[in-house]
Protein backbone atom coordinates (compact mmCIF):
# COMPACT_ATOMS: atom_id res chain seq x y z
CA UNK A 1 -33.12 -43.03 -48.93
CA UNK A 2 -31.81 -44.69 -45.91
CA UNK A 3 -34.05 -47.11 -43.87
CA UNK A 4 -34.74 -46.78 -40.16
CA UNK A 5 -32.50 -49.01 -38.59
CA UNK A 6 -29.73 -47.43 -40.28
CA UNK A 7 -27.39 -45.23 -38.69
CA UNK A 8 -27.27 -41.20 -40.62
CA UNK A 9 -24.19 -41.20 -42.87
CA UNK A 10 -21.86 -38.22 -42.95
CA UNK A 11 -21.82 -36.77 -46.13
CA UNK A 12 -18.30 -36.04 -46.02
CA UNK A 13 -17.05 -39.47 -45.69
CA UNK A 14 -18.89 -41.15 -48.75
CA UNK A 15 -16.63 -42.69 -50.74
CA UNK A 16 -14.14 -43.25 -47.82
CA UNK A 17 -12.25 -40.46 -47.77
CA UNK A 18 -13.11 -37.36 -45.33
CA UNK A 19 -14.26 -37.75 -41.79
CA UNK A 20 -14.27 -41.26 -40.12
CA UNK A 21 -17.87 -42.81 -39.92
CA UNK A 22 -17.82 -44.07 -36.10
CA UNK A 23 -20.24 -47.34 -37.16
CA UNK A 24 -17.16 -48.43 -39.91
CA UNK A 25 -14.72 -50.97 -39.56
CA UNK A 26 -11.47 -50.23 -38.21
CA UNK A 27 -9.33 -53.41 -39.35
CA UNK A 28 -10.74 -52.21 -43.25
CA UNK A 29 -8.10 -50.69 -44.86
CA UNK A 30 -9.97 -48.17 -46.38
CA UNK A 31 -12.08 -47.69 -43.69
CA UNK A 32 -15.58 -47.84 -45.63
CA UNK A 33 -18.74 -48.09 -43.56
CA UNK A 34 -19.39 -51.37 -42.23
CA UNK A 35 -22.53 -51.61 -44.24
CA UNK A 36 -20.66 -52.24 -47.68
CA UNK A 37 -19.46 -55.72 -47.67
CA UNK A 38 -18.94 -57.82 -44.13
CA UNK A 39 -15.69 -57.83 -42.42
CA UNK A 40 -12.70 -60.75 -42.87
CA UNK A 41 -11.78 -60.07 -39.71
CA UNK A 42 -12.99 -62.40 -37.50
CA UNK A 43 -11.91 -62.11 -33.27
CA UNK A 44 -11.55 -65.43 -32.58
CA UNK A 45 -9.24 -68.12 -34.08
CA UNK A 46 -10.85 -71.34 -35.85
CA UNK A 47 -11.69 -73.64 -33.34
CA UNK A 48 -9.57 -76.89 -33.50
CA UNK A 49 -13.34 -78.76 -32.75
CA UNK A 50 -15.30 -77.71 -35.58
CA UNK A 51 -14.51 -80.14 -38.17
CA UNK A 52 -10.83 -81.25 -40.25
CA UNK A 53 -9.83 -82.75 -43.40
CA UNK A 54 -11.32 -86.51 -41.53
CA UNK A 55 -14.99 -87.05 -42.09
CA UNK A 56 -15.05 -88.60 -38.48
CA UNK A 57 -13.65 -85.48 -36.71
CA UNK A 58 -10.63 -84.41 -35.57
CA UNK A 59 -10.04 -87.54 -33.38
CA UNK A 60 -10.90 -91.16 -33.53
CA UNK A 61 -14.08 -92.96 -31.81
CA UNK A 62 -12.76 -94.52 -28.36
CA UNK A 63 -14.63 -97.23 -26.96
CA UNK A 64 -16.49 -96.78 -24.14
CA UNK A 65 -14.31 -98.16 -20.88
CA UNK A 66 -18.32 -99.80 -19.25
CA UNK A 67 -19.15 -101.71 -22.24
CA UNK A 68 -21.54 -101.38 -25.49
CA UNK A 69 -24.28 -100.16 -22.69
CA UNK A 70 -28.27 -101.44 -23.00
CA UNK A 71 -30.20 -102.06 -25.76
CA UNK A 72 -33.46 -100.75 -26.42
CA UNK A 73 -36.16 -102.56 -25.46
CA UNK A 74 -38.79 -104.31 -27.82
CA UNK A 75 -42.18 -102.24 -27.97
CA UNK A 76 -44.70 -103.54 -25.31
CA UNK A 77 -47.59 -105.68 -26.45
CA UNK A 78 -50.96 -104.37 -27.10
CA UNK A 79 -52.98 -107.48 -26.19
CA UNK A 80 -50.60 -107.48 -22.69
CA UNK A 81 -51.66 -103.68 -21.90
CA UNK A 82 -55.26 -104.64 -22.71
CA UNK A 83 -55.22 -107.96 -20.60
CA UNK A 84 -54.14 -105.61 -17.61
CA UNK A 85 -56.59 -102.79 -18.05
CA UNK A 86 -59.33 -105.39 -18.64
CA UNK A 87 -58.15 -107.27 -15.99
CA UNK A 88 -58.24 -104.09 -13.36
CA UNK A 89 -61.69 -103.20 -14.95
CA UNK A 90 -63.50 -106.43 -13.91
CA UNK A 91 -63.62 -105.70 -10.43
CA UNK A 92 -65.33 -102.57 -11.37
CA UNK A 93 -67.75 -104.22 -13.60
CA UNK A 94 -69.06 -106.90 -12.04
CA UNK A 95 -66.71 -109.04 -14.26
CA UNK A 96 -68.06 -108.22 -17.84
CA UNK A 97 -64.42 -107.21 -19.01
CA UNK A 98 -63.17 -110.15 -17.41
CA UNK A 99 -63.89 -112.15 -20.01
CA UNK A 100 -61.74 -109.94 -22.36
CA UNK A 101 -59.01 -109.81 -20.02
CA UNK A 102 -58.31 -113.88 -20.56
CA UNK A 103 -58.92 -113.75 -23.89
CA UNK A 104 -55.87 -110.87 -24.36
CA UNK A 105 -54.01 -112.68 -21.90
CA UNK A 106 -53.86 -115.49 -23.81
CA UNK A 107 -53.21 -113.75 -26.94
CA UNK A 108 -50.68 -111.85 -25.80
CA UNK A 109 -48.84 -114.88 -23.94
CA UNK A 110 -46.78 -116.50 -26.81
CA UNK A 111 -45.37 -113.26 -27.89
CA UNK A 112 -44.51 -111.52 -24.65
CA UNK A 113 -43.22 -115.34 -23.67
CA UNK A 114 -40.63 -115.35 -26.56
CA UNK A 115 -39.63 -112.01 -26.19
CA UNK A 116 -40.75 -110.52 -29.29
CA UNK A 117 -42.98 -108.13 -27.35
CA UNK A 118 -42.39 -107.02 -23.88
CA UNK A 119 -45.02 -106.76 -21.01
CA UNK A 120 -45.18 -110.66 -20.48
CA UNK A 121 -45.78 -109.43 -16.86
CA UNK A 122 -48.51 -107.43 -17.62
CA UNK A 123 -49.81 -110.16 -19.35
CA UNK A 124 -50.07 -112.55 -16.13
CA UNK A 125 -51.39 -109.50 -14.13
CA UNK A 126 -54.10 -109.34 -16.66
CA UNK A 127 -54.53 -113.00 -16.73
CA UNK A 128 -54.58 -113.08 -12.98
CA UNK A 129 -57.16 -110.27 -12.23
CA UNK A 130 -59.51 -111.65 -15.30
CA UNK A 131 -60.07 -115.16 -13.59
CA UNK A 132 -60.22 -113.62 -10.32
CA UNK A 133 -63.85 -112.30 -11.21
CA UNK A 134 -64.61 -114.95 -13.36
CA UNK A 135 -63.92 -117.77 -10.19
CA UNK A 136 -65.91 -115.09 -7.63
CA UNK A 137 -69.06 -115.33 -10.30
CA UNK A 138 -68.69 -119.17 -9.84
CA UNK A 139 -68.15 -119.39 -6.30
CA UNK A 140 -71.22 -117.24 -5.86
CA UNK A 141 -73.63 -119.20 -8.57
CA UNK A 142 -72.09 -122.23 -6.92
CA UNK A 143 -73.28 -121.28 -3.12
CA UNK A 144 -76.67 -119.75 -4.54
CA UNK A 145 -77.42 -123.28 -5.58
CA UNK A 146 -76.73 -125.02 -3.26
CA UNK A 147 -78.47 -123.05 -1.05
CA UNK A 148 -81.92 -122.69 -3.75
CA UNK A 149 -81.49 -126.51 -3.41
CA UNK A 150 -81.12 -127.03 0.41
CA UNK A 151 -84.78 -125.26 1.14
């Protein structure tokens, strides 16, 4: 029994003699249905790309004529991205997460200043906008006295 995707065969050619099967393969020499075995014929010539007796290829690595190009990057420090989103936070929050913000900051400042983790200027930034706060909160305590003490 024959499944449903294939084509009805014509009793007369089985075993490749009789009437030609139209689905068959006409480079076959005995011109058997194309279902028995897939062709050796193949349309297209080997392409000269697709490999060689060289492990490397068919043709040796050139080097590039605008240098070795960039190297990657070393990951970005944690404690720097914190120090900045702390640090942008405080003004939001009356300067609670400033105080985090200058801790990171100075966490993160000996290794984004050595280069073993990049982001050293996110770690100013964070620095920056952590004692920003922090000096506002003493400013204002500062003139509160003073004036407390004046009346």
């Amino acid at each position: 029994m024959s499944s449903s995707w294939e084509p009805p065969r014509d009793p007369s050619s089985a075993g490749g003699s009789g009437g030609l099967n139209p689905y068959s393969d006409p480079y076959r020499a005995d011109y058997g249905s194309s279902y028995d075995a897939p062709s050796p014929y193949t349309p297209y010539p080997p392409s000269p790309y697709a490999g060689g007796p060289y492990p490397g290829g068919p043709y040796p690595a050139q080097p590039s004529p605008y240098g070795p190009g960039y190297q990657p990057s070393p990951p970005a420090s944690g404690l720097a991205i914190a120090a900045l989103v702390c640090g942008i936070l405080g003004f939001f929050t009356a300067g609670i997460t400033s105080i985090p913000a200058v801790i990171c900051g100075h966490l993160a400042w000996p290794d984004t200043g050595s280069g073993r983790y990049s982001g050293h200027g996110m770690t100013i930034a964070g620095l920056v906008l952590g004692y920003l706060p922090i000096l506002g909160w003493i400013v204002f305590w500062l003139i509160f006295a003073v004036t407390v003490a004046s009346v």
